[in-house]
N, C-alpha and C. Protein backbone atom coordinates (compact mmCIF):
# COMPACT_ATOMS: atom_id res chain seq x y z
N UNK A 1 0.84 -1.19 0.00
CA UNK A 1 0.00 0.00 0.00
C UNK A 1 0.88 1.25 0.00
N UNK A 2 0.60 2.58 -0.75
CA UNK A 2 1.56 3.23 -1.32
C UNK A 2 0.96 4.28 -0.03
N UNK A 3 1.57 5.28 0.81
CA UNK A 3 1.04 6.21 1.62
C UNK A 3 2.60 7.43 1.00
N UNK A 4 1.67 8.60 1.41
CA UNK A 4 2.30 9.57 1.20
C UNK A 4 2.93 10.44 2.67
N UNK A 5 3.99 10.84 3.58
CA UNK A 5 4.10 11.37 4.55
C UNK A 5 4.02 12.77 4.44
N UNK A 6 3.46 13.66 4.72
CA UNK A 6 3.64 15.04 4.89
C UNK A 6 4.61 15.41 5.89
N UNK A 7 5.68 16.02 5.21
CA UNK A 7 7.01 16.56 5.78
C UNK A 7 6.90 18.09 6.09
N UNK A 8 6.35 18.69 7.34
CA UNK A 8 6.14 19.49 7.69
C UNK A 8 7.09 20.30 8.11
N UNK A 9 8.52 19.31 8.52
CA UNK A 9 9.43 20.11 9.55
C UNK A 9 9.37 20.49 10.50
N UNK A 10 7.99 19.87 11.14
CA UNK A 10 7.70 19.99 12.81
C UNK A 10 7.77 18.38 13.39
N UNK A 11 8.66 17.73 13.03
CA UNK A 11 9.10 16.58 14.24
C UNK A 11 8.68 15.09 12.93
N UNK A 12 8.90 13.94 14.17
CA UNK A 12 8.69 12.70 14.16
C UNK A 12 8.97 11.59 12.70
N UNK A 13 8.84 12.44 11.55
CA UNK A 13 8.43 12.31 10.36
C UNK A 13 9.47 11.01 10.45
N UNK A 14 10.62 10.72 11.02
CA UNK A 14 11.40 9.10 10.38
C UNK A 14 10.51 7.88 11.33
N UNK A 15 9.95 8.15 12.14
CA UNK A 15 9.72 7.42 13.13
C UNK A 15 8.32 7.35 12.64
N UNK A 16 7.31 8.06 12.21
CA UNK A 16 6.29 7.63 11.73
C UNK A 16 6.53 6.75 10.21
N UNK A 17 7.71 7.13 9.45
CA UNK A 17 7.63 6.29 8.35
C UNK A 17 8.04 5.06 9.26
N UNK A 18 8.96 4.78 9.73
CA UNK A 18 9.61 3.26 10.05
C UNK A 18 8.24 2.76 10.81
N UNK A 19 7.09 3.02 11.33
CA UNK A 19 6.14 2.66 11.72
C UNK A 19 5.44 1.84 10.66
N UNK A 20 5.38 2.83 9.75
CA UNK A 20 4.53 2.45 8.56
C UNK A 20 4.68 1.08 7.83
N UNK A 21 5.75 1.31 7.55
CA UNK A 21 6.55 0.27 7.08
C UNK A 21 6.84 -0.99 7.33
N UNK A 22 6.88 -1.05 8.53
CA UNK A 22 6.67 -2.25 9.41
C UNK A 22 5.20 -2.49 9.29
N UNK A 23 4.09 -1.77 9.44
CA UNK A 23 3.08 -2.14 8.80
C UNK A 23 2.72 -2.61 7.36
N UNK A 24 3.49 -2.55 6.53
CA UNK A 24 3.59 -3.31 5.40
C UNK A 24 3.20 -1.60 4.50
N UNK A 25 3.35 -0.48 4.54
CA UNK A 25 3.53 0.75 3.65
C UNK A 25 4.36 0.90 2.79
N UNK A 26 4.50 1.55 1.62
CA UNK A 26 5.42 1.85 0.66
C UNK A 26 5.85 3.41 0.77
N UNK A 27 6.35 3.66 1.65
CA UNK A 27 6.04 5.39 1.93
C UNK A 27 7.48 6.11 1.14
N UNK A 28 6.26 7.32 0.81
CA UNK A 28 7.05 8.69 0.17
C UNK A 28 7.09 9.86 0.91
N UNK A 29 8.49 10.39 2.00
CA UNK A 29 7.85 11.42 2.39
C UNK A 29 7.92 12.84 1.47
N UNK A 30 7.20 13.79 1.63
CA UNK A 30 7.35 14.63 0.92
C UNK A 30 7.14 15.94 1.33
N UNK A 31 7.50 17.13 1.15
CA UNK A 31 7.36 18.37 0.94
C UNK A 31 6.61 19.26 0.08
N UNK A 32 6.46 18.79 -0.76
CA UNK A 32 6.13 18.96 -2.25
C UNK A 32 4.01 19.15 -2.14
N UNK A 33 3.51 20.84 -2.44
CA UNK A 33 2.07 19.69 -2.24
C UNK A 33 1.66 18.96 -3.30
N UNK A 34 2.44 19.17 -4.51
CA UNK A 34 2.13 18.40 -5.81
C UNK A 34 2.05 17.14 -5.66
N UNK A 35 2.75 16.33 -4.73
CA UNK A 35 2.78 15.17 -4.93
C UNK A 35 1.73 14.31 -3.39
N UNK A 36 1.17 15.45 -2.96
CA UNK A 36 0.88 15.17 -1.60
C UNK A 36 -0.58 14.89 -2.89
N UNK A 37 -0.62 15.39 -3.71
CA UNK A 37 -2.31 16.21 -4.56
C UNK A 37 -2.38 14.78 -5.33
N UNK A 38 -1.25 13.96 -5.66
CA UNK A 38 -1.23 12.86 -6.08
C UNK A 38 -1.64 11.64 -5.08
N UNK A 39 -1.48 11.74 -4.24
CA UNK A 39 -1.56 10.44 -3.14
C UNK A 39 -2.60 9.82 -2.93
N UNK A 40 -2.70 8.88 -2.67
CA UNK A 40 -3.58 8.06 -2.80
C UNK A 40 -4.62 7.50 -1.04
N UNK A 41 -3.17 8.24 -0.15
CA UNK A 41 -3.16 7.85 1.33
C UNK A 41 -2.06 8.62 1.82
N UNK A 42 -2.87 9.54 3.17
CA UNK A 42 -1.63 10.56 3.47
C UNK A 42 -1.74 10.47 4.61
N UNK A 43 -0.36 10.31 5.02
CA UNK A 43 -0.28 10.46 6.74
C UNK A 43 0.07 12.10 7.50
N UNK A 44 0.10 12.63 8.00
CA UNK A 44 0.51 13.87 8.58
C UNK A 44 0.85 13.44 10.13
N UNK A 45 1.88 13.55 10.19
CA UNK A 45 2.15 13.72 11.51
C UNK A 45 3.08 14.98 12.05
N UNK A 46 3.52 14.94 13.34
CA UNK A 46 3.93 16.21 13.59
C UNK A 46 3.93 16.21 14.84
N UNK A 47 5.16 16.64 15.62
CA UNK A 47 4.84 17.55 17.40
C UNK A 47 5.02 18.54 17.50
N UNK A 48 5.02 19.56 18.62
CA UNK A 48 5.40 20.97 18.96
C UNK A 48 4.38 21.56 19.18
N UNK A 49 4.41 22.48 18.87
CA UNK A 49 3.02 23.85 19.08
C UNK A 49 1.91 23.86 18.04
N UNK A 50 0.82 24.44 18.31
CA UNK A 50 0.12 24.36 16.84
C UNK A 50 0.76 25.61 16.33
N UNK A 51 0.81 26.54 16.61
CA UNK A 51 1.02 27.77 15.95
C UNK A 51 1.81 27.45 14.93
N UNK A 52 2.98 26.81 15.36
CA UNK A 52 4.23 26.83 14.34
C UNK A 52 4.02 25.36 13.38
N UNK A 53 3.33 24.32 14.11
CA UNK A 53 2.97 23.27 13.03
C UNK A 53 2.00 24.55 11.76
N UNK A 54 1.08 24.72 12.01
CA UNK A 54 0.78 24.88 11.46
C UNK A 54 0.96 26.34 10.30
N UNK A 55 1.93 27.51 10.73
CA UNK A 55 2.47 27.78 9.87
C UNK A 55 3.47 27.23 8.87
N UNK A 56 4.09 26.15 9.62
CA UNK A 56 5.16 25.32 8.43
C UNK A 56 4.16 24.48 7.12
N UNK A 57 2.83 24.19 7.42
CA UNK A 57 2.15 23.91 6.33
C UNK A 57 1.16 25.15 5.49
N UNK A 58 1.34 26.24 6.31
CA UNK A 58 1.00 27.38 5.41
C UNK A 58 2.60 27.77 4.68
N UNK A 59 2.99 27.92 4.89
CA UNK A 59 4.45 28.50 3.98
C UNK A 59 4.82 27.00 2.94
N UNK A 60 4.61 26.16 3.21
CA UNK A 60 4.90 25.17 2.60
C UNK A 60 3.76 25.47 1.11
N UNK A 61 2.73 25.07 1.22
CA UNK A 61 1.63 25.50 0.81
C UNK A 61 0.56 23.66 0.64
N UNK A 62 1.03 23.36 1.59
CA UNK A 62 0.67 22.30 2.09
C UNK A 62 -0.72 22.31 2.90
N UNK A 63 -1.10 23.30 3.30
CA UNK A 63 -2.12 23.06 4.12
C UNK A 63 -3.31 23.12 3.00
N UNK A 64 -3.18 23.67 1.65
CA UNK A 64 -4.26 23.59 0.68
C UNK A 64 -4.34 22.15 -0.06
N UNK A 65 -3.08 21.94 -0.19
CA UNK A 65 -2.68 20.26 -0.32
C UNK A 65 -3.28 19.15 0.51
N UNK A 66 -3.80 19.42 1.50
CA UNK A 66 -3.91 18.07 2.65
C UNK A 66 -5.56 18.63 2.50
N UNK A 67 -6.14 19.84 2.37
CA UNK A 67 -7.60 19.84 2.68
C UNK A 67 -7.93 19.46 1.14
N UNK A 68 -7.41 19.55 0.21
CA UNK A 68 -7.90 19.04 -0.93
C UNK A 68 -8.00 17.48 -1.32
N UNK A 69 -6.61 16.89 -0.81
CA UNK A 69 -6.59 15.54 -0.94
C UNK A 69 -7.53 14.59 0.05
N UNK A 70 -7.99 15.09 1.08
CA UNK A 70 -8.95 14.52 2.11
C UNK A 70 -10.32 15.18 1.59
N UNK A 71 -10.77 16.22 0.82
CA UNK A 71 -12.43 16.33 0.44
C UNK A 71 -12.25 15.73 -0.53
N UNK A 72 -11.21 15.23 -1.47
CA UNK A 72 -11.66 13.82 -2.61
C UNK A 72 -11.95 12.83 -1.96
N UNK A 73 -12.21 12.72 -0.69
CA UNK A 73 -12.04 11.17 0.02
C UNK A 73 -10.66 10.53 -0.01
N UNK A 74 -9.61 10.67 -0.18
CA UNK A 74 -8.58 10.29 0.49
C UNK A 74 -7.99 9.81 1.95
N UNK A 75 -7.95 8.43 2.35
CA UNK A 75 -7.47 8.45 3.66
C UNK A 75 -6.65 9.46 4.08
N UNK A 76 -7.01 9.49 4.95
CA UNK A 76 -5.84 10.95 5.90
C UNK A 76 -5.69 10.27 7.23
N UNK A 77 -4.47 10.10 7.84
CA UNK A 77 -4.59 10.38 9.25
C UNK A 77 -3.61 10.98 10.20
N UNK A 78 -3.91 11.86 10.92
CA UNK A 78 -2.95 12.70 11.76
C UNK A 78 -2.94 11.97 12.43
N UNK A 79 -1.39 12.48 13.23
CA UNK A 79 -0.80 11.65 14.50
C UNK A 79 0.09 12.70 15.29
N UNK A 80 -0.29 12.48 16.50
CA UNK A 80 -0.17 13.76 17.63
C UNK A 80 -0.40 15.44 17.33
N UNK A 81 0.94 15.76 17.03
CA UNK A 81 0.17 17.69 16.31
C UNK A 81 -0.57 16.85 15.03
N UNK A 82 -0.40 16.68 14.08
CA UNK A 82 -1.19 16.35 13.20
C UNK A 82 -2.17 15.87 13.27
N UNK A 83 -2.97 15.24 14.07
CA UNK A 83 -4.04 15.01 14.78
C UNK A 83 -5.00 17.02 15.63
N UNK A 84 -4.17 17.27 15.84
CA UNK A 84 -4.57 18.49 16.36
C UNK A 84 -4.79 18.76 14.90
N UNK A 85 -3.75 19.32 14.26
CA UNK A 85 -4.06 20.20 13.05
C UNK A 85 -5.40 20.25 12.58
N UNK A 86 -5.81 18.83 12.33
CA UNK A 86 -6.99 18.82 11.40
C UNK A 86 -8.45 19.78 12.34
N UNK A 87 -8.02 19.93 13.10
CA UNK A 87 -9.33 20.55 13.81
C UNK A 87 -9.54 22.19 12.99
N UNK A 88 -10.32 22.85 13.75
CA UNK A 88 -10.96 24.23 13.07
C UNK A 88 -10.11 24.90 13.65
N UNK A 89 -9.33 25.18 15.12
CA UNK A 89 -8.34 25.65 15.59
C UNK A 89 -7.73 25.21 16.70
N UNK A 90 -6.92 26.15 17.42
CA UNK A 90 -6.21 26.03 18.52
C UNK A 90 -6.59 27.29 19.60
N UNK A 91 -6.54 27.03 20.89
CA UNK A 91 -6.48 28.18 21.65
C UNK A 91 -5.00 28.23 22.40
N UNK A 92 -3.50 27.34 21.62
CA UNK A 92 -2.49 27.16 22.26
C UNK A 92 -2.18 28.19 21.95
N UNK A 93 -1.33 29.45 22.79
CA UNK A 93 -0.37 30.83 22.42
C UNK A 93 -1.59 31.80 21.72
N UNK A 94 -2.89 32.06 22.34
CA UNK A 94 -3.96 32.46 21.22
C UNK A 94 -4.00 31.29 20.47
N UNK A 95 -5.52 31.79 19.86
CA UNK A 95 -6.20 31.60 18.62
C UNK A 95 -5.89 31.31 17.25
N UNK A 96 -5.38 30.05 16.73
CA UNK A 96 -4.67 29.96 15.43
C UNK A 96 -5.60 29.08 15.13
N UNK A 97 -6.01 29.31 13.24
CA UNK A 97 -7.18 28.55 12.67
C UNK A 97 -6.54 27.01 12.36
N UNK A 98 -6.94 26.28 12.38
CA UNK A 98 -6.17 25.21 12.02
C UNK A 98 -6.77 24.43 10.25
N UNK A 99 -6.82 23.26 10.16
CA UNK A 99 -7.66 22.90 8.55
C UNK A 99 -8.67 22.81 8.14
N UNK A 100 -9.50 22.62 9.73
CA UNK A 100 -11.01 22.99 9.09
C UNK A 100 -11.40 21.05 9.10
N UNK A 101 -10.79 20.44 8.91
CA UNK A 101 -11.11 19.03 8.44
C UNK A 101 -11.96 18.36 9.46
N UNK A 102 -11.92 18.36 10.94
CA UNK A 102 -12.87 18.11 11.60
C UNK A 102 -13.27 19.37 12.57
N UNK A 103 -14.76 19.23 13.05
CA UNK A 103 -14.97 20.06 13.37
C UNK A 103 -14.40 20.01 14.71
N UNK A 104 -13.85 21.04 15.86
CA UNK A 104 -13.76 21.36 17.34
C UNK A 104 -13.13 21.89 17.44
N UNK A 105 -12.53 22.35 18.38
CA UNK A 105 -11.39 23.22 18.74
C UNK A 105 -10.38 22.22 20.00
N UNK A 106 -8.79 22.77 20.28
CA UNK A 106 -7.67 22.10 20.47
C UNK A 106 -7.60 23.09 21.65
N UNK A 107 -7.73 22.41 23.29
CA UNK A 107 -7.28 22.93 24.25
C UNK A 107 -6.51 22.55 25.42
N UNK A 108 -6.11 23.16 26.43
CA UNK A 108 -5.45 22.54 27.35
C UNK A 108 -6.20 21.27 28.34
N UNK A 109 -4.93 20.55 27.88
CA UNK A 109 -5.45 18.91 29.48
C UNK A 109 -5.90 20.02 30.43
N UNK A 110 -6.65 19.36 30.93
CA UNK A 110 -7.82 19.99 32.20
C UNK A 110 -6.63 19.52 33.36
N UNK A 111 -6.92 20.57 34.07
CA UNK A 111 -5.46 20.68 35.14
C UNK A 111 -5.59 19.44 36.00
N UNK A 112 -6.40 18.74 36.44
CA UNK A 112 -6.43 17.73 37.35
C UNK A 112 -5.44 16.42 36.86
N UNK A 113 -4.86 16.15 36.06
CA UNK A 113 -4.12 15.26 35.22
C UNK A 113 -3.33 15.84 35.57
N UNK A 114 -1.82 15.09 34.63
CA UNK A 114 -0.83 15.08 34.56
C UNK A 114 -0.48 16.17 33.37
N UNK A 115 0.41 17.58 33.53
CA UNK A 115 0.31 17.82 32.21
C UNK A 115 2.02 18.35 32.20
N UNK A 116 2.66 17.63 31.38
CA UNK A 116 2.32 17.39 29.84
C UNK A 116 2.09 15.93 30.07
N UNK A 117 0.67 15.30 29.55
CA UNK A 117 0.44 13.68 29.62
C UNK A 117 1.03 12.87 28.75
N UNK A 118 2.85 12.64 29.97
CA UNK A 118 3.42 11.57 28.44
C UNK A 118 3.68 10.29 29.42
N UNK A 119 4.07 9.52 28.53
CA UNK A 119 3.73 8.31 28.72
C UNK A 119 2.56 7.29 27.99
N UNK A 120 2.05 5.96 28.95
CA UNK A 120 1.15 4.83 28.10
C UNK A 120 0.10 5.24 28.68
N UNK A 121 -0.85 5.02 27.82
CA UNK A 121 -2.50 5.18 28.25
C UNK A 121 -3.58 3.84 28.23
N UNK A 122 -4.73 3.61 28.28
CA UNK A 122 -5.39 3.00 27.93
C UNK A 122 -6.51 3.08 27.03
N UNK A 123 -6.67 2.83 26.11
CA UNK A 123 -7.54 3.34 24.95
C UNK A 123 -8.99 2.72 26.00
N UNK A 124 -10.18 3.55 26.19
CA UNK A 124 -11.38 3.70 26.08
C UNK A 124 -12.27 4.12 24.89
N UNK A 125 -12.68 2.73 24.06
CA UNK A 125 -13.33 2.67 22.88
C UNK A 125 -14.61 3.08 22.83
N UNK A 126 -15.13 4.42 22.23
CA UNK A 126 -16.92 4.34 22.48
C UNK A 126 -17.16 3.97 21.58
N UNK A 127 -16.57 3.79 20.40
CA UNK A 127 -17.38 3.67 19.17
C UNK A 127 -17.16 2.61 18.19
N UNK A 128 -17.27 1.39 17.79
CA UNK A 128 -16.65 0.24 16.95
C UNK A 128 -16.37 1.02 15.97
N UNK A 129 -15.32 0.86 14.93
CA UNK A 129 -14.62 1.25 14.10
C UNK A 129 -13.76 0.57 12.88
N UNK A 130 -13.69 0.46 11.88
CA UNK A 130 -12.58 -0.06 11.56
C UNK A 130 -11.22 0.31 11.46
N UNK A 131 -10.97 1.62 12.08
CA UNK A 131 -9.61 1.62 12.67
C UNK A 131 -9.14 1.56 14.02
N UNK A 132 -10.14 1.11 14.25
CA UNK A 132 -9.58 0.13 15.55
C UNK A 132 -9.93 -1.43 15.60
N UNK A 133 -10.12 -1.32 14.68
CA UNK A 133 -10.44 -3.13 14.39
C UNK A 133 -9.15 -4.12 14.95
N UNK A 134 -9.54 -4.83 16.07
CA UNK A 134 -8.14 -5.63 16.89
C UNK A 134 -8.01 -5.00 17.94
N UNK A 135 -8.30 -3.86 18.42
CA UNK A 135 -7.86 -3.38 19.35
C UNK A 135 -8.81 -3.64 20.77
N UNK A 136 -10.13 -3.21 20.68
CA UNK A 136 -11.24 -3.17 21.86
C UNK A 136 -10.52 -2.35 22.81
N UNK A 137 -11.27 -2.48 23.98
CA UNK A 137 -11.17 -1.69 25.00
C UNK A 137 -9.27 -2.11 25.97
N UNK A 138 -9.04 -0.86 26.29
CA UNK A 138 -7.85 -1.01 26.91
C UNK A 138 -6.55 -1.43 26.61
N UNK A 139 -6.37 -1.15 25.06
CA UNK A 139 -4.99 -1.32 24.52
C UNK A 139 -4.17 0.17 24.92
N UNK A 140 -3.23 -0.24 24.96
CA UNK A 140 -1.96 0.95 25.58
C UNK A 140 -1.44 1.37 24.56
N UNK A 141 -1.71 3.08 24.45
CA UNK A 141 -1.22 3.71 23.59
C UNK A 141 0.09 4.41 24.28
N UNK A 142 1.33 5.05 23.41
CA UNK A 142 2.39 5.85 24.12
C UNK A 142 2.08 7.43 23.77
N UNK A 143 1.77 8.27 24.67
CA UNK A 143 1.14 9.69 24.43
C UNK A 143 2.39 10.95 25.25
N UNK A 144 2.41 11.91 24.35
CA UNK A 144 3.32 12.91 25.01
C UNK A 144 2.65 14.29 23.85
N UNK A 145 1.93 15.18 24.80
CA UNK A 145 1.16 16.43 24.68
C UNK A 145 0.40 17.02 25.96
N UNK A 146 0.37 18.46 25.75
CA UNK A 146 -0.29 19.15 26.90
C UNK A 146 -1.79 19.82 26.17
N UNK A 147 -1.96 19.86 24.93
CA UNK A 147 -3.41 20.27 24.62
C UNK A 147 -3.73 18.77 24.24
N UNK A 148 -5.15 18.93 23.55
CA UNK A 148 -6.14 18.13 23.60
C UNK A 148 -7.33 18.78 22.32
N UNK A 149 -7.73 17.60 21.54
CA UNK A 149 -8.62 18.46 20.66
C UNK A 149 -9.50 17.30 21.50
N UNK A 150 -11.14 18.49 21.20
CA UNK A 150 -12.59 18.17 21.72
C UNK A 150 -13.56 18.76 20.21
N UNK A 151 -13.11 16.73 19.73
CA UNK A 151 -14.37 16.42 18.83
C UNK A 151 -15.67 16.81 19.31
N UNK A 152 -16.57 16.77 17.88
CA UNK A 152 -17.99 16.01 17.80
C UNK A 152 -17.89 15.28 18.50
N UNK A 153 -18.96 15.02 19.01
CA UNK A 153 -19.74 13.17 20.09
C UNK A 153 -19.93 12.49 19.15
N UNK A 154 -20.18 12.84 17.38
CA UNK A 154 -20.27 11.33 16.70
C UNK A 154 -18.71 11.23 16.12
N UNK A 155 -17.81 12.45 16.58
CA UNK A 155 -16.48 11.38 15.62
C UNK A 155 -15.50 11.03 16.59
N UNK A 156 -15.74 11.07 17.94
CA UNK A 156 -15.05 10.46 19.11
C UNK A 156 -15.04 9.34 18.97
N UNK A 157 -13.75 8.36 19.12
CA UNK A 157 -14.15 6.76 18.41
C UNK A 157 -13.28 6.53 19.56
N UNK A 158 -12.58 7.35 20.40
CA UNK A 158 -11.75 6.42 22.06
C UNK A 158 -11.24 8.03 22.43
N UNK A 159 -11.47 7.32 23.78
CA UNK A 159 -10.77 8.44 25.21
C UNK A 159 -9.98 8.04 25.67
N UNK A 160 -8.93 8.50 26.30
CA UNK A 160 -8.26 8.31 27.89
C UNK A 160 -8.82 9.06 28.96
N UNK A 161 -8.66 8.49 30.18
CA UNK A 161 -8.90 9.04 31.27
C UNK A 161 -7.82 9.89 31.74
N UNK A 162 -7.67 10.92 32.25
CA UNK A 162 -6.47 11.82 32.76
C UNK A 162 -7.40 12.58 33.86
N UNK A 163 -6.80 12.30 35.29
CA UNK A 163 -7.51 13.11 36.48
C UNK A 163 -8.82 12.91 36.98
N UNK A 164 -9.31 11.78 35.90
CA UNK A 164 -10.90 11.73 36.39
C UNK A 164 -11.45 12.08 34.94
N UNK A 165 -10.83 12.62 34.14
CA UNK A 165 -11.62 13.27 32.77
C UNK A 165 -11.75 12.47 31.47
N UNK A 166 -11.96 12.34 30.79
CA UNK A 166 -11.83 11.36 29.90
C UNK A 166 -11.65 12.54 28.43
N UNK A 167 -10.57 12.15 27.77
CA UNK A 167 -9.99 13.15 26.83
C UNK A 167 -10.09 12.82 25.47
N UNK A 168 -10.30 13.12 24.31
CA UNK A 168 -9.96 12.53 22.92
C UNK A 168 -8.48 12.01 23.00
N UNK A 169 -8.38 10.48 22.36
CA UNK A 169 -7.52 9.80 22.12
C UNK A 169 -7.61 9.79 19.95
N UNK A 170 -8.79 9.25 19.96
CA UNK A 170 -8.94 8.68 18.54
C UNK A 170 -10.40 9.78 17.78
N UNK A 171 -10.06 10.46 16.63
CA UNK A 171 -11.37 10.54 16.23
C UNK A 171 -11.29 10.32 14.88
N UNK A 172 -12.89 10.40 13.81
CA UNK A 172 -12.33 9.90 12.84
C UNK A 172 -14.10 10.88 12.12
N UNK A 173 -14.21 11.16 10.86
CA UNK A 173 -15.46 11.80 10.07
C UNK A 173 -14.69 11.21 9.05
N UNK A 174 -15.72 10.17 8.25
CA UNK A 174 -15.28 9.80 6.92
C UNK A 174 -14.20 9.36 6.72
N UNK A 175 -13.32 9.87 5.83
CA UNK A 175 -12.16 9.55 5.94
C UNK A 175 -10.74 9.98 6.14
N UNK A 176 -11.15 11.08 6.80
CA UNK A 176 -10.25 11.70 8.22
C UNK A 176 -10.15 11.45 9.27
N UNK A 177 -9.27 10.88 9.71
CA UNK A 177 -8.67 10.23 11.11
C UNK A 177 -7.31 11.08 11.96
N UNK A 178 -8.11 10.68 13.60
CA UNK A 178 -6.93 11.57 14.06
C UNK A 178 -6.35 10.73 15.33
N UNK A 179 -4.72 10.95 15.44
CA UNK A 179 -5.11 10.00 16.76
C UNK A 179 -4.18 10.49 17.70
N UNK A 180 -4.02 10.86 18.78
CA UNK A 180 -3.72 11.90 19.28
C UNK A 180 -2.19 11.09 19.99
N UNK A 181 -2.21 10.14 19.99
CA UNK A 181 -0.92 9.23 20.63
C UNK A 181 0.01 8.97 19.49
N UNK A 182 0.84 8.08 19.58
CA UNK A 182 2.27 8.32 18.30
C UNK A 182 2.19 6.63 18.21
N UNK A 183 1.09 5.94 17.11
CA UNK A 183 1.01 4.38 17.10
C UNK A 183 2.80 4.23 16.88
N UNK A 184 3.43 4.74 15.76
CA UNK A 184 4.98 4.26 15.74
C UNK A 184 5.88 3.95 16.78
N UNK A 185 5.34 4.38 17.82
CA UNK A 185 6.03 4.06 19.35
C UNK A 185 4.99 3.19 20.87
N UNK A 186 4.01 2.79 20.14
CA UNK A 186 3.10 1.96 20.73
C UNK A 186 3.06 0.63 20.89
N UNK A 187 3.79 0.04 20.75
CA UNK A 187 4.26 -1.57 20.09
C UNK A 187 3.12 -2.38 19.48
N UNK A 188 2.62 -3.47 19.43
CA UNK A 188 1.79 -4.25 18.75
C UNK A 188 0.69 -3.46 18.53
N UNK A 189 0.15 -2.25 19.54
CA UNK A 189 -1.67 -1.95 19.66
C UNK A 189 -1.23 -0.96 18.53
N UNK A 190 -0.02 -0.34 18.75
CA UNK A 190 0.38 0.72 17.68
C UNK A 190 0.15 0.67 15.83
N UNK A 191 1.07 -0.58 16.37
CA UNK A 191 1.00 -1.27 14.92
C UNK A 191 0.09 -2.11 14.29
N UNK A 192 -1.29 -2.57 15.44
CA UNK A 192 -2.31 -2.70 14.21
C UNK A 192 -3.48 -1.76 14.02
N UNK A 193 -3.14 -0.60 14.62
CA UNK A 193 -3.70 0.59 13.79
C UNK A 193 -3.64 0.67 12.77
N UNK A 194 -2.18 1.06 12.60
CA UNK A 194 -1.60 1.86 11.15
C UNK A 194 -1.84 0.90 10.08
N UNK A 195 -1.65 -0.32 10.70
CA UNK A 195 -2.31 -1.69 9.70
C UNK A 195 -3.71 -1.63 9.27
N UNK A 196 -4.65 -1.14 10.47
CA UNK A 196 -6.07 -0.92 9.92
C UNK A 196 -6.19 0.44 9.41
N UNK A 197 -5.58 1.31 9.16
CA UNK A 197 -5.15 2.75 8.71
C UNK A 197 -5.25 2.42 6.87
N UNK A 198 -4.57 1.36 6.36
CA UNK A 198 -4.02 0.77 5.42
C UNK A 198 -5.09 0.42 4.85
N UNK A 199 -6.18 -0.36 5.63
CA UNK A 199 -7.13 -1.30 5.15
C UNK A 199 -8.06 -0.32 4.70
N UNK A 200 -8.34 0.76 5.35
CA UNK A 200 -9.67 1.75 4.85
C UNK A 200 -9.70 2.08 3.69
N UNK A 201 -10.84 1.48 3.35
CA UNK A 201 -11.65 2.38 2.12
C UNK A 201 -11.13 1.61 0.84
């Protein structure tokens, strides 16, 4: 399966391909949005701030690239900032718009937790899925972030608990997916995500 990486220049990008790959991917990363406009299956991943993720895909001119290739129906799926990105914005450092791709907004872990929440979690599944197909309730994800995007109630597909709260882990509208933990560093639960990532659509 051929996936495309979006090379943002905000983090992770070797470690999400060697993920992939091991999932059985053929990955291209790229810079380029020409070739992002070609893809067939795009991953975005990314850490740091939103502000600056997401100016490195405005100057790139990438961020018109990733909302175009996901309203053809293109798999998409973010992973950690890239997972944020796709939301409508951020309230990290102010107010920055983000892609618009799902609807909510990206805010701070609610202080009763741990913040910044890194480390393993336990996936709390509300919603059957096929990208979580294998997984069910209570597979251990590896998570390191201090905001949080707050889906829709229908594209919440798993939580973690942090402090008593239960937070977006996984969401997904069509065929935009977001997942707020880093599967490439998750061991087996990690890796049959990105495997069911593969299978969609």
């Amino acid at each position: 399966m051929k996936v495309v990486v979006v090379d943002s220049g905000v983090g992770n990008v070797p470690n999400a391909v060697r993920g992939l790959q091991r999932a059985g991917a053929d990955v291209t990363v790229t810079a380029e949005p020409a070739e992002v406009l070609r893809a067939s299956r795009v991953v975005l991943p990314g850490v740091g701030a939103f502000p600056a993720g997401m100016a490195r895909l405005v100057e790139r001119g990438l961020d018109d690239a990733v909302r175009r290739v996901a309203e053809r129906g293109v798999p998409l799926l973010g992973i950690c900032l890239g997972h944020q990105l796709l939301f409508d914005d951020s309230e990290e450092f102010g107010v920055t718009p983000g892609l618009g791709l799902l609807p909510g907004r990206v805010v701070a872990l609610p202080a009763g937790g741990r913040v910044p929440h890194m480390g393993w979690n336990r996936l709390d599944v509300r919603r059957a899925d096929p990208l979580l197909a294998g997984l069910g309730d209570g597979a251990w994800m590896y998570f390191v972030h201090s905001f949080v995007a707050v889906p829709e109630d229908g594209d919440l597909l798993a939580s973690v608990d942090l402090g008593g709260e239960a937070v977006c882990a996984v969401a997904r509208r069509g065929n935009v997916c977001g997942v707020q933990f880093h599967p490439e560093k998750s061991g087996p639960s990690g890796a049959r995500l990105l495997a069911s990532f593969l299978e969609l659509g």
